[in-house]
PDB file of N, CA and C in Angstrom:
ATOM      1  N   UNK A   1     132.775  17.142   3.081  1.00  0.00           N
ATOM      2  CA  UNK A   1     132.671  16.086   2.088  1.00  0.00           C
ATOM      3  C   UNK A   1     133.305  16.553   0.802  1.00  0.00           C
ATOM      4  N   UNK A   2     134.036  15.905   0.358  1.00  0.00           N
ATOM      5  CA  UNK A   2     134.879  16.217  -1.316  1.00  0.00           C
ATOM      6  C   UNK A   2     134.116  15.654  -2.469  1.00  0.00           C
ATOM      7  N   UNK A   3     133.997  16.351  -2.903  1.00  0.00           N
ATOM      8  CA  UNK A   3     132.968  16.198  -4.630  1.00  0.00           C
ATOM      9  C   UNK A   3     134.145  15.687  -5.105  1.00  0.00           C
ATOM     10  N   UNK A   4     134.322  14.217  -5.706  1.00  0.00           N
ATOM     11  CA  UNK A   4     135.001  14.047  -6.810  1.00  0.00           C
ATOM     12  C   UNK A   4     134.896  14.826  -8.183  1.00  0.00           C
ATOM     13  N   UNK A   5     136.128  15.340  -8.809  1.00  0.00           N
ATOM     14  CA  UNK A   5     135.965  16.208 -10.022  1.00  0.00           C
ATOM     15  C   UNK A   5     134.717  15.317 -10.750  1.00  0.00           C
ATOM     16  N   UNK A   6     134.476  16.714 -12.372  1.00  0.00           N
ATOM     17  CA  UNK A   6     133.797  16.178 -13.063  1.00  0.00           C
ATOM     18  C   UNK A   6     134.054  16.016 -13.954  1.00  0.00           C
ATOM     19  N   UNK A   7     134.449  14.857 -14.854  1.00  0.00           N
ATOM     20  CA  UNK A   7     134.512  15.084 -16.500  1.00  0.00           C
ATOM     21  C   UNK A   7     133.397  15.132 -17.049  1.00  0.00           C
ATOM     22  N   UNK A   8     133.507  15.575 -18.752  1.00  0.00           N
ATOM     23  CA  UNK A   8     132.678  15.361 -19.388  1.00  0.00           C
ATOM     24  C   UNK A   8     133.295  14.318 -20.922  1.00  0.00           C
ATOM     25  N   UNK A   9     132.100  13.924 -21.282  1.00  0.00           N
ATOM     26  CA  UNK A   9     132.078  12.562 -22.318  1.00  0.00           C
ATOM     27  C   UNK A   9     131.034  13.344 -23.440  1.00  0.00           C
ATOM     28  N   UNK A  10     131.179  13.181 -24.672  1.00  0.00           N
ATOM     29  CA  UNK A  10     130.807  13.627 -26.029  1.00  0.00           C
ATOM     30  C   UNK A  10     129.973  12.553 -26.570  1.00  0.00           C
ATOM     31  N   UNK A  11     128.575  12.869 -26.446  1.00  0.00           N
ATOM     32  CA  UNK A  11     127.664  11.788 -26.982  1.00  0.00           C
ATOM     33  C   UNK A  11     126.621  12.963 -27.708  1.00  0.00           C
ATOM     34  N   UNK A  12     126.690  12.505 -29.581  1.00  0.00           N
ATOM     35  CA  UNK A  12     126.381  13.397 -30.320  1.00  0.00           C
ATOM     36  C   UNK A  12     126.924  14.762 -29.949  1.00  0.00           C
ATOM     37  N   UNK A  13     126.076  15.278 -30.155  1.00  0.00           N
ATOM     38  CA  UNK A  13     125.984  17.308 -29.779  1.00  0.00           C
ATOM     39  C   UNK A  13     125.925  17.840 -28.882  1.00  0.00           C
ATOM     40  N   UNK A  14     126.066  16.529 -27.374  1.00  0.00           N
ATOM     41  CA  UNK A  14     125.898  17.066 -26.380  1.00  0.00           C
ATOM     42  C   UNK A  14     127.043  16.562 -25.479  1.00  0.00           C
ATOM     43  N   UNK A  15     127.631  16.696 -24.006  1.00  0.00           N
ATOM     44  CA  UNK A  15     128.287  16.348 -23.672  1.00  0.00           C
ATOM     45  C   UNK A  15     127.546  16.242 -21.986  1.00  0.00           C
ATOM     46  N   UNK A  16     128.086  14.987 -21.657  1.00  0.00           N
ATOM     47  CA  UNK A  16     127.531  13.779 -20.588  1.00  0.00           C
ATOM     48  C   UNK A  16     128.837  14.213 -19.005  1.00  0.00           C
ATOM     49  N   UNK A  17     127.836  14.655 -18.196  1.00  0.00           N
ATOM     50  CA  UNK A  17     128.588  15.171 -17.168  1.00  0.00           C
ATOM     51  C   UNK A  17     128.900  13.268 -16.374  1.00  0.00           C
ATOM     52  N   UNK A  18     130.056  13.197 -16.043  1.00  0.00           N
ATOM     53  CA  UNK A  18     130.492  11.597 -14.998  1.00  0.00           C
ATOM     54  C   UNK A  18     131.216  12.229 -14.091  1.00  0.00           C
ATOM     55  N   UNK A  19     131.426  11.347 -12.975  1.00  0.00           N
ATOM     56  CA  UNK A  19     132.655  11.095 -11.852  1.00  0.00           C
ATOM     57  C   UNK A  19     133.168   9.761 -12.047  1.00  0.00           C
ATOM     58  N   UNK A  20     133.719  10.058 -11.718  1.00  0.00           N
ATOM     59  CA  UNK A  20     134.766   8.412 -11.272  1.00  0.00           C
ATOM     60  C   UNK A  20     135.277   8.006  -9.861  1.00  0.00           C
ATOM     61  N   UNK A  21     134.897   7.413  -8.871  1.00  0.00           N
ATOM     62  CA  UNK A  21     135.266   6.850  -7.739  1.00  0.00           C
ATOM     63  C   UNK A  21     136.085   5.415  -8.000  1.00  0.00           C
ATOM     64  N   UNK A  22     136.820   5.421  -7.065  1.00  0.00           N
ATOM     65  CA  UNK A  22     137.493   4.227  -7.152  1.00  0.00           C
ATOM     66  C   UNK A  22     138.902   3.738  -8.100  1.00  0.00           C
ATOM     67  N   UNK A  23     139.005   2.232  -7.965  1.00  0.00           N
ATOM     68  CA  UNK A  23     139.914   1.655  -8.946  1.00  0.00           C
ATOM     69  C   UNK A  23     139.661   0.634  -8.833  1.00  0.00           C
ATOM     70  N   UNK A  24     139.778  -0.359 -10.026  1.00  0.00           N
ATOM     71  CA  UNK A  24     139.527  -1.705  -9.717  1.00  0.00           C
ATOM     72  C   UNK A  24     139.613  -2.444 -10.815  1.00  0.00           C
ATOM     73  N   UNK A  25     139.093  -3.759 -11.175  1.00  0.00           N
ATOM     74  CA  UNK A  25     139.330  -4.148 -12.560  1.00  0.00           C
ATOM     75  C   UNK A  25     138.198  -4.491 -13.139  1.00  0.00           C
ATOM     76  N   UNK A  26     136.911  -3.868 -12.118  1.00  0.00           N
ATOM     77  CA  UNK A  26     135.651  -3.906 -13.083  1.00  0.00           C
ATOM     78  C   UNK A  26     135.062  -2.419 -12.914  1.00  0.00           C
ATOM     79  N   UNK A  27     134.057  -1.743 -13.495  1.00  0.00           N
ATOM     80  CA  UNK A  27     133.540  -0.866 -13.425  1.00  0.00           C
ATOM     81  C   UNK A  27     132.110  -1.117 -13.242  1.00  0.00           C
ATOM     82  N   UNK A  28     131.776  -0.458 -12.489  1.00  0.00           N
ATOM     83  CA  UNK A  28     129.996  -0.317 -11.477  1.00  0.00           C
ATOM     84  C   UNK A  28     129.521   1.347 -12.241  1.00  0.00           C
ATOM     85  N   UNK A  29     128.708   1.248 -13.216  1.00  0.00           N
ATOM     86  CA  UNK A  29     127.725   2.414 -13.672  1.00  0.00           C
ATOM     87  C   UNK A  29     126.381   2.645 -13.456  1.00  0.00           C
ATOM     88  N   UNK A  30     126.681   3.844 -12.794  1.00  0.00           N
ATOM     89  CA  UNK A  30     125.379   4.278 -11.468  1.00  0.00           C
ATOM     90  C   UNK A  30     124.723   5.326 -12.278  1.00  0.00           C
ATOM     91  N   UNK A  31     123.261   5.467 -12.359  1.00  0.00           N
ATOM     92  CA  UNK A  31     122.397   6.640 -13.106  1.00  0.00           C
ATOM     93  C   UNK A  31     121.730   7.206 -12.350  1.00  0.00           C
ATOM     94  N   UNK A  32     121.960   7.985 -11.544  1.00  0.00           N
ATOM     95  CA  UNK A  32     120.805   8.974 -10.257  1.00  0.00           C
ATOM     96  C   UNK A  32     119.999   9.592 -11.356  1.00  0.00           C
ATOM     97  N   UNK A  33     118.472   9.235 -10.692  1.00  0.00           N
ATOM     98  CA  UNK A  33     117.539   9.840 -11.947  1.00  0.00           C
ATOM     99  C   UNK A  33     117.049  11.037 -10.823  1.00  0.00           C
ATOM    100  N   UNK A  34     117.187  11.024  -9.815  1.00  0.00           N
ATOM    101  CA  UNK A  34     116.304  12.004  -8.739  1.00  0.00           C
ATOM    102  C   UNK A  34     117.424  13.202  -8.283  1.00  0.00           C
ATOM    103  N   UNK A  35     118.840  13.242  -8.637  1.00  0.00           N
ATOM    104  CA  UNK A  35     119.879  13.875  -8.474  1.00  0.00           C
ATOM    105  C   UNK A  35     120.679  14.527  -9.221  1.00  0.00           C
ATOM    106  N   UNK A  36     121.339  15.742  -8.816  1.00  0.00           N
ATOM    107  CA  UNK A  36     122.585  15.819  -9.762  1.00  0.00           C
ATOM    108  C   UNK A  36     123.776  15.450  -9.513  1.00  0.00           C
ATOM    109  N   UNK A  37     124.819  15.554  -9.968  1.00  0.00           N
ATOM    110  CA  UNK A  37     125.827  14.561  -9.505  1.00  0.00           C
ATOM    111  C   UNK A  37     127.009  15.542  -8.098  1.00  0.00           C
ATOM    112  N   UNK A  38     126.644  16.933  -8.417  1.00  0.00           N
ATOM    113  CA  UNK A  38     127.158  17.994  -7.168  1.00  0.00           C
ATOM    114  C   UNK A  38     125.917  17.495  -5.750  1.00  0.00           C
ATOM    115  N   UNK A  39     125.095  18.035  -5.873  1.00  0.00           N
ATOM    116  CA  UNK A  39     123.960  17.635  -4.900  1.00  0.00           C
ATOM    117  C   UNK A  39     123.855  16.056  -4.365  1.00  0.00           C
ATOM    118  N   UNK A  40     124.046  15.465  -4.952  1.00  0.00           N
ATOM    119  CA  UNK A  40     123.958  13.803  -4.814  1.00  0.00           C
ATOM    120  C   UNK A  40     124.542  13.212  -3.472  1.00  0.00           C
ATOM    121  N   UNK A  41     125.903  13.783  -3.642  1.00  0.00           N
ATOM    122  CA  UNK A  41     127.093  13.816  -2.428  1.00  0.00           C
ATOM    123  C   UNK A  41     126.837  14.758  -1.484  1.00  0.00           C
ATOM    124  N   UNK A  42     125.887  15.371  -1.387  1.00  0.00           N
ATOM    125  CA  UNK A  42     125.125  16.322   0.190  1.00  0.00           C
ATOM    126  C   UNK A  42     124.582  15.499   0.839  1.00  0.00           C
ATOM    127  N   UNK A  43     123.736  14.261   0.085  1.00  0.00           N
ATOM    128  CA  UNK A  43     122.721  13.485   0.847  1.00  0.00           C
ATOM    129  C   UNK A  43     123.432  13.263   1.995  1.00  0.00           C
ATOM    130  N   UNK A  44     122.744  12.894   2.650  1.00  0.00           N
ATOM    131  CA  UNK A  44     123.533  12.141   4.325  1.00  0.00           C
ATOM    132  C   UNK A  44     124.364  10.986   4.298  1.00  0.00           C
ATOM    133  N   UNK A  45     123.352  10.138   3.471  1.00  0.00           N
ATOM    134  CA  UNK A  45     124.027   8.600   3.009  1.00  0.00           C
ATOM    135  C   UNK A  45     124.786   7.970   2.082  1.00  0.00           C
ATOM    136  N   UNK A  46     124.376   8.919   0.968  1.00  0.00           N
ATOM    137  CA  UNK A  46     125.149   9.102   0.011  1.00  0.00           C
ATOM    138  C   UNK A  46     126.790   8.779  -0.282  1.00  0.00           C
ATOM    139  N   UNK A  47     127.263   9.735   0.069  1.00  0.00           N
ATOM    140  CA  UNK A  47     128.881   9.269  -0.124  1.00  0.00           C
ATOM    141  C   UNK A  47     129.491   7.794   0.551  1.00  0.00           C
ATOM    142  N   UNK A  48     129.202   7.533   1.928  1.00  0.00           N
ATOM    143  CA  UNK A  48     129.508   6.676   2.178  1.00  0.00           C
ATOM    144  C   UNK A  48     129.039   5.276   1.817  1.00  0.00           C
ATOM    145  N   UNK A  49     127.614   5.255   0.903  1.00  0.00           N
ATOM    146  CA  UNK A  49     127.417   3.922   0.076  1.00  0.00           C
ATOM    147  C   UNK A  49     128.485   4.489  -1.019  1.00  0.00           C
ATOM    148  N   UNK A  50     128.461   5.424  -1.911  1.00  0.00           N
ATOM    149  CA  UNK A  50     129.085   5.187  -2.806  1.00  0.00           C
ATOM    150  C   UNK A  50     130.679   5.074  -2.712  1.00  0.00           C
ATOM    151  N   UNK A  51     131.297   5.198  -1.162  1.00  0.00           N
ATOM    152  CA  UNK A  51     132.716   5.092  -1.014  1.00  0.00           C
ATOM    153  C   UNK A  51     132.385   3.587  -1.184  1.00  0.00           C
ATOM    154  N   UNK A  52     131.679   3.068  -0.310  1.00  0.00           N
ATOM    155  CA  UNK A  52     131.500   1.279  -0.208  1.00  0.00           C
ATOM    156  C   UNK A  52     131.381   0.822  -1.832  1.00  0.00           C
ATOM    157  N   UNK A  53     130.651   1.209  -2.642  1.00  0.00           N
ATOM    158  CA  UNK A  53     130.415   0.796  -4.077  1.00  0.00           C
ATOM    159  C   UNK A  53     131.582   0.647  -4.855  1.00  0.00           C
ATOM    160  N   UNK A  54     132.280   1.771  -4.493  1.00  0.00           N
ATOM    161  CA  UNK A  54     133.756   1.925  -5.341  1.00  0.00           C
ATOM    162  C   UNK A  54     135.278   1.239  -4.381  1.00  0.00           C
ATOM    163  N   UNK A  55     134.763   0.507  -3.586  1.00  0.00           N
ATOM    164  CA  UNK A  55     135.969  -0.533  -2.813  1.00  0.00           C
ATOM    165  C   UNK A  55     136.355  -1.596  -3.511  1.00  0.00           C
ATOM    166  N   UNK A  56     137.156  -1.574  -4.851  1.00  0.00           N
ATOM    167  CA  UNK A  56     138.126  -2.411  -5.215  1.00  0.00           C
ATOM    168  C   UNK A  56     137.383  -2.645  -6.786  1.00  0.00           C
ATOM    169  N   UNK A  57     136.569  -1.533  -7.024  1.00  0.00           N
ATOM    170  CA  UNK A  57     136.175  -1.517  -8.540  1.00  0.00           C
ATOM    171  C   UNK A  57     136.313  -0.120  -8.864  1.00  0.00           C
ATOM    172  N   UNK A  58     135.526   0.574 -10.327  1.00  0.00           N
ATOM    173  CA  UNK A  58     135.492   2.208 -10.736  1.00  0.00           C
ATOM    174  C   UNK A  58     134.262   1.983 -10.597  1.00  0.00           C
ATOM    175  N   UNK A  59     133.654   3.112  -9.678  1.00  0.00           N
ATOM    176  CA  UNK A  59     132.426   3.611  -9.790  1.00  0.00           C
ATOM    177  C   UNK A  59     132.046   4.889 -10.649  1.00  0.00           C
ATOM    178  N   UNK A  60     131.647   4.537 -11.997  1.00  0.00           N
ATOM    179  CA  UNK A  60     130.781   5.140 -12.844  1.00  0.00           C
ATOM    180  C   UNK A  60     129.866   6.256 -12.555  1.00  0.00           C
ATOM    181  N   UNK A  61     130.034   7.194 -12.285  1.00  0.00           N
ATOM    182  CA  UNK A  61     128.142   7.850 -11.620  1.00  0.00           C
ATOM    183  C   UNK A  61     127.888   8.910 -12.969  1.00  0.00           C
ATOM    184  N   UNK A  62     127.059   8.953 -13.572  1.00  0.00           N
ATOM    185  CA  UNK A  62     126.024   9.245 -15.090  1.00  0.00           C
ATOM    186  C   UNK A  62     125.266  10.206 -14.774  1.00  0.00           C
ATOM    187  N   UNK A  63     125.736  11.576 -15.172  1.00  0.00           N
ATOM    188  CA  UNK A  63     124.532  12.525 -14.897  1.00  0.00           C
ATOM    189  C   UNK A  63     123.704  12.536 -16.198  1.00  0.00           C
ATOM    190  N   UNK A  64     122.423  11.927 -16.230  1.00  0.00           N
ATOM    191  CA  UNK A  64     121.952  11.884 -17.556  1.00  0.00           C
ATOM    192  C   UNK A  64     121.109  12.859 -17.911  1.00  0.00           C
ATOM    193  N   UNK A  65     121.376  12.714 -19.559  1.00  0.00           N
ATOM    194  CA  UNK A  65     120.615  13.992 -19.878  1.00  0.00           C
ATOM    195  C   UNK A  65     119.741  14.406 -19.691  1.00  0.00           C
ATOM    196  N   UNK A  66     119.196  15.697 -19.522  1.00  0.00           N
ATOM    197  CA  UNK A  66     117.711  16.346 -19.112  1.00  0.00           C
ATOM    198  C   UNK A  66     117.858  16.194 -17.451  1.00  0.00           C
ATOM    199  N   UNK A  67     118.870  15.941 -16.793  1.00  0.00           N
ATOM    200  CA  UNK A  67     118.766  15.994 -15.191  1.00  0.00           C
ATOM    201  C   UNK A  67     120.125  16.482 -14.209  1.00  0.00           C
ATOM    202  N   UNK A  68     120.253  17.460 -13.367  1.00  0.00           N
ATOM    203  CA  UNK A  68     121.211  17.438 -12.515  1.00  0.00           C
ATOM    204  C   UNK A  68     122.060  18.779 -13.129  1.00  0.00           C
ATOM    205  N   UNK A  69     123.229  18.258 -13.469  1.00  0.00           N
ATOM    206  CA  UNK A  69     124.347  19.203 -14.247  1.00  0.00           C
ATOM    207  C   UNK A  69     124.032  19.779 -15.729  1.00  0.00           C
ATOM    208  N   UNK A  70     122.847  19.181 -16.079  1.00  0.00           N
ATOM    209  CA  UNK A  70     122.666  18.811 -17.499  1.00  0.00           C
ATOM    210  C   UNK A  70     121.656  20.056 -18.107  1.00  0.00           C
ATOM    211  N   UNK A  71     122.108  20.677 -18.948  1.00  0.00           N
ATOM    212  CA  UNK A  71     121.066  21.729 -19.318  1.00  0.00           C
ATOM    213  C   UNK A  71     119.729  20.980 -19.581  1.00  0.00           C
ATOM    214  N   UNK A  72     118.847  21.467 -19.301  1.00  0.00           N
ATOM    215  CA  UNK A  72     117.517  20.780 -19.915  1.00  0.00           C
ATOM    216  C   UNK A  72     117.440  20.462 -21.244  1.00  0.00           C
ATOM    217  N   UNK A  73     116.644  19.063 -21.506  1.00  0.00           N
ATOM    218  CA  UNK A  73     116.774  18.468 -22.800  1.00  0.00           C
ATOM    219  C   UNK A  73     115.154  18.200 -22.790  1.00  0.00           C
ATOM    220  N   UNK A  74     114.829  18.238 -24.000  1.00  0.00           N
ATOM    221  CA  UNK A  74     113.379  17.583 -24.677  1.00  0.00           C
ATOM    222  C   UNK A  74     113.454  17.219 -25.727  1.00  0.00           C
ATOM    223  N   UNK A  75     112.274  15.282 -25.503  1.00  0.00           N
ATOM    224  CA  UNK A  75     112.395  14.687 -26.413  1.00  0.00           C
ATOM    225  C   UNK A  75     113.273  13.683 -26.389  1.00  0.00           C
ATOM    226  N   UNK A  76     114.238  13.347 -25.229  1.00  0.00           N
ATOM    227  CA  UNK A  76     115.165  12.153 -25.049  1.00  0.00           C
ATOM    228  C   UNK A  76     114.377  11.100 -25.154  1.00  0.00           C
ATOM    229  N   UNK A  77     115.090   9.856 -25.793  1.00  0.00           N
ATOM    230  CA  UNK A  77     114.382   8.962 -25.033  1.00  0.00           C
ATOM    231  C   UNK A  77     115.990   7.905 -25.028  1.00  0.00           C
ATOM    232  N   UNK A  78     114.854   7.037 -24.757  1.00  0.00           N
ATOM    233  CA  UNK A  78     115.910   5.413 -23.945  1.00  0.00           C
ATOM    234  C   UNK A  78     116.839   5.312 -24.363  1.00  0.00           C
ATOM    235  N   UNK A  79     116.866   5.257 -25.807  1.00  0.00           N
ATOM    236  CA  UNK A  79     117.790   5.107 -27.115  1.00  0.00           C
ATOM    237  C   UNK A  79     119.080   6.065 -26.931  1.00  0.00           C
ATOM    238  N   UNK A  80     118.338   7.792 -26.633  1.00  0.00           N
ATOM    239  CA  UNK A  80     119.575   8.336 -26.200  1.00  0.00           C
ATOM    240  C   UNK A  80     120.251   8.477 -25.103  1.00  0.00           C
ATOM    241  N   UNK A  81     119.507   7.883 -23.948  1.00  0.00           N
ATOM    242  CA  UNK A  81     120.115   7.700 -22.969  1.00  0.00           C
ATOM    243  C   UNK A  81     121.034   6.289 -23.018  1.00  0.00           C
ATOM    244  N   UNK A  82     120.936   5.699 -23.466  1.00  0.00           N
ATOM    245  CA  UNK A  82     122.023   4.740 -23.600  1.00  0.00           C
ATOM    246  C   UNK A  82     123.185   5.135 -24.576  1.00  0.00           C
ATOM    247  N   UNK A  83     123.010   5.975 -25.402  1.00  0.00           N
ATOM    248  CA  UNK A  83     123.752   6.203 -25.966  1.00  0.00           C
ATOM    249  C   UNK A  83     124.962   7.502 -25.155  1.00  0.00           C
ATOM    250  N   UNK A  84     124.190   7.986 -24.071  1.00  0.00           N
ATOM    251  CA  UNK A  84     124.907   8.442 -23.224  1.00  0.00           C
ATOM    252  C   UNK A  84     125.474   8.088 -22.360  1.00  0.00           C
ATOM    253  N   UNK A  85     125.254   7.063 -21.784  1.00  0.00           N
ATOM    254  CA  UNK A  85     125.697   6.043 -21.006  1.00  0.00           C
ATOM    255  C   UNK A  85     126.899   5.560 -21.843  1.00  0.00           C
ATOM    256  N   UNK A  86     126.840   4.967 -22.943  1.00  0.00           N
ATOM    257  CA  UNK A  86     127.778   3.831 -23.858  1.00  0.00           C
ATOM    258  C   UNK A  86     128.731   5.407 -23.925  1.00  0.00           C
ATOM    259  N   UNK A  87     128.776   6.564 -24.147  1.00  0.00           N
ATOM    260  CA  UNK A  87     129.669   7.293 -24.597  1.00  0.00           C
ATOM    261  C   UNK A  87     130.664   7.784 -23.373  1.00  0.00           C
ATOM    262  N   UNK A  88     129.980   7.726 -21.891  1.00  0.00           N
ATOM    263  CA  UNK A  88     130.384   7.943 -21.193  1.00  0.00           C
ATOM    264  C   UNK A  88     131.448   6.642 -20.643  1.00  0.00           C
ATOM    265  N   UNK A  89     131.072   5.293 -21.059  1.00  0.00           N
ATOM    266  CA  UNK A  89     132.174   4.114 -20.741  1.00  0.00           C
ATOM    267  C   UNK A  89     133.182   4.463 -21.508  1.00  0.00           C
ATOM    268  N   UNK A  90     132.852   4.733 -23.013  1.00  0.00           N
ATOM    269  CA  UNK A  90     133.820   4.813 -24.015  1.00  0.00           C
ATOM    270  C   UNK A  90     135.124   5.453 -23.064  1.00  0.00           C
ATOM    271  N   UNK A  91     134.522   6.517 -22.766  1.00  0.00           N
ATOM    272  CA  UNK A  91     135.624   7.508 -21.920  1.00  0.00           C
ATOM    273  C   UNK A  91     136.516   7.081 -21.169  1.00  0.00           C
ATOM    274  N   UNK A  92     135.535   6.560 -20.278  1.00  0.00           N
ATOM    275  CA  UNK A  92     136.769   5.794 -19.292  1.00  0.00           C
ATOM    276  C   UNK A  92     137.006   4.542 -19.663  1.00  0.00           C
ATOM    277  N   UNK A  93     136.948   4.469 -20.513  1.00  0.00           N
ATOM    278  CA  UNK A  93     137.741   2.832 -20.966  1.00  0.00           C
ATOM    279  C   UNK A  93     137.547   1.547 -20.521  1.00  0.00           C
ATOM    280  N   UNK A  94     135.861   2.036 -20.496  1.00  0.00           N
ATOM    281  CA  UNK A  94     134.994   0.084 -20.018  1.00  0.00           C
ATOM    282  C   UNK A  94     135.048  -0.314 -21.146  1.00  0.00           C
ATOM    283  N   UNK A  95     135.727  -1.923 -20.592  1.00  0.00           N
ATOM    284  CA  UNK A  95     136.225  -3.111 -21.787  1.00  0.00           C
ATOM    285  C   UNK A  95     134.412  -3.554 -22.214  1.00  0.00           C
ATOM    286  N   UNK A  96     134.478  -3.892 -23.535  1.00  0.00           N
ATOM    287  CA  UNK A  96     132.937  -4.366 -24.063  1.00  0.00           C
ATOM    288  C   UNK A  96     132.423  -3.687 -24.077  1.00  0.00           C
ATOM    289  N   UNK A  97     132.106  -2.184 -24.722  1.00  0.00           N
ATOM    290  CA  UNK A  97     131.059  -1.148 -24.828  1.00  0.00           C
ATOM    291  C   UNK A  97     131.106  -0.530 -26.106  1.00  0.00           C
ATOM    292  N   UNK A  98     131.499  -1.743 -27.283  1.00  0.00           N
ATOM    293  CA  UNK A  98     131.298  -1.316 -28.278  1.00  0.00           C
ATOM    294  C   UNK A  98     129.898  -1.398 -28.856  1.00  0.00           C
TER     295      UNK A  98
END
């Protein structure tokens, strides 16, 4: 199984591990809260929903902070997780995420 590379995205002081599957002319943003984004793609089922997810769009996948790739964080909340999320579209260039 091939791990799609990983970038990273700059939200505040910290930086937001993503993949990118796909191409398309909308983008699908996925948040595994029980995963990291290396491990994720071991599951059994895994890759092949997310090959299906990313058939004729960009699939988004969000390692969010405090989980996965992500050094441990305390004290996040909602607020900054969206703000990790919104920094991570910025990146790849989802239209409307100002």
């Amino acid at each position: 199984m091939e791990v799609p590379g990983v970038s990273y995205a700059q939200s505040g002081d910290v930086s937001i591990a993503y993949q990118v599957v796909g191409e398309g002319p909308q983008d699908l943003v996925l948040v595994p809260f029980l995963s990291n984004l290396y491990t994720l793609w071991q599951a059994p089922k895994f890759a092949p929903f997310a090959r299906r997810l990313a058939e004729g769009r960009r699939l988004v996948l969000v390692n969010p902070r405090g989980g996965g790739a992500f050094r441990p964080a305390r004290g996040f909340t909602i607020e900054s997780r969206m703000d990790d999320v919104r920094a991570v579209m910025d990146a790849v260039g989802t239209v409307g995420t100002s």
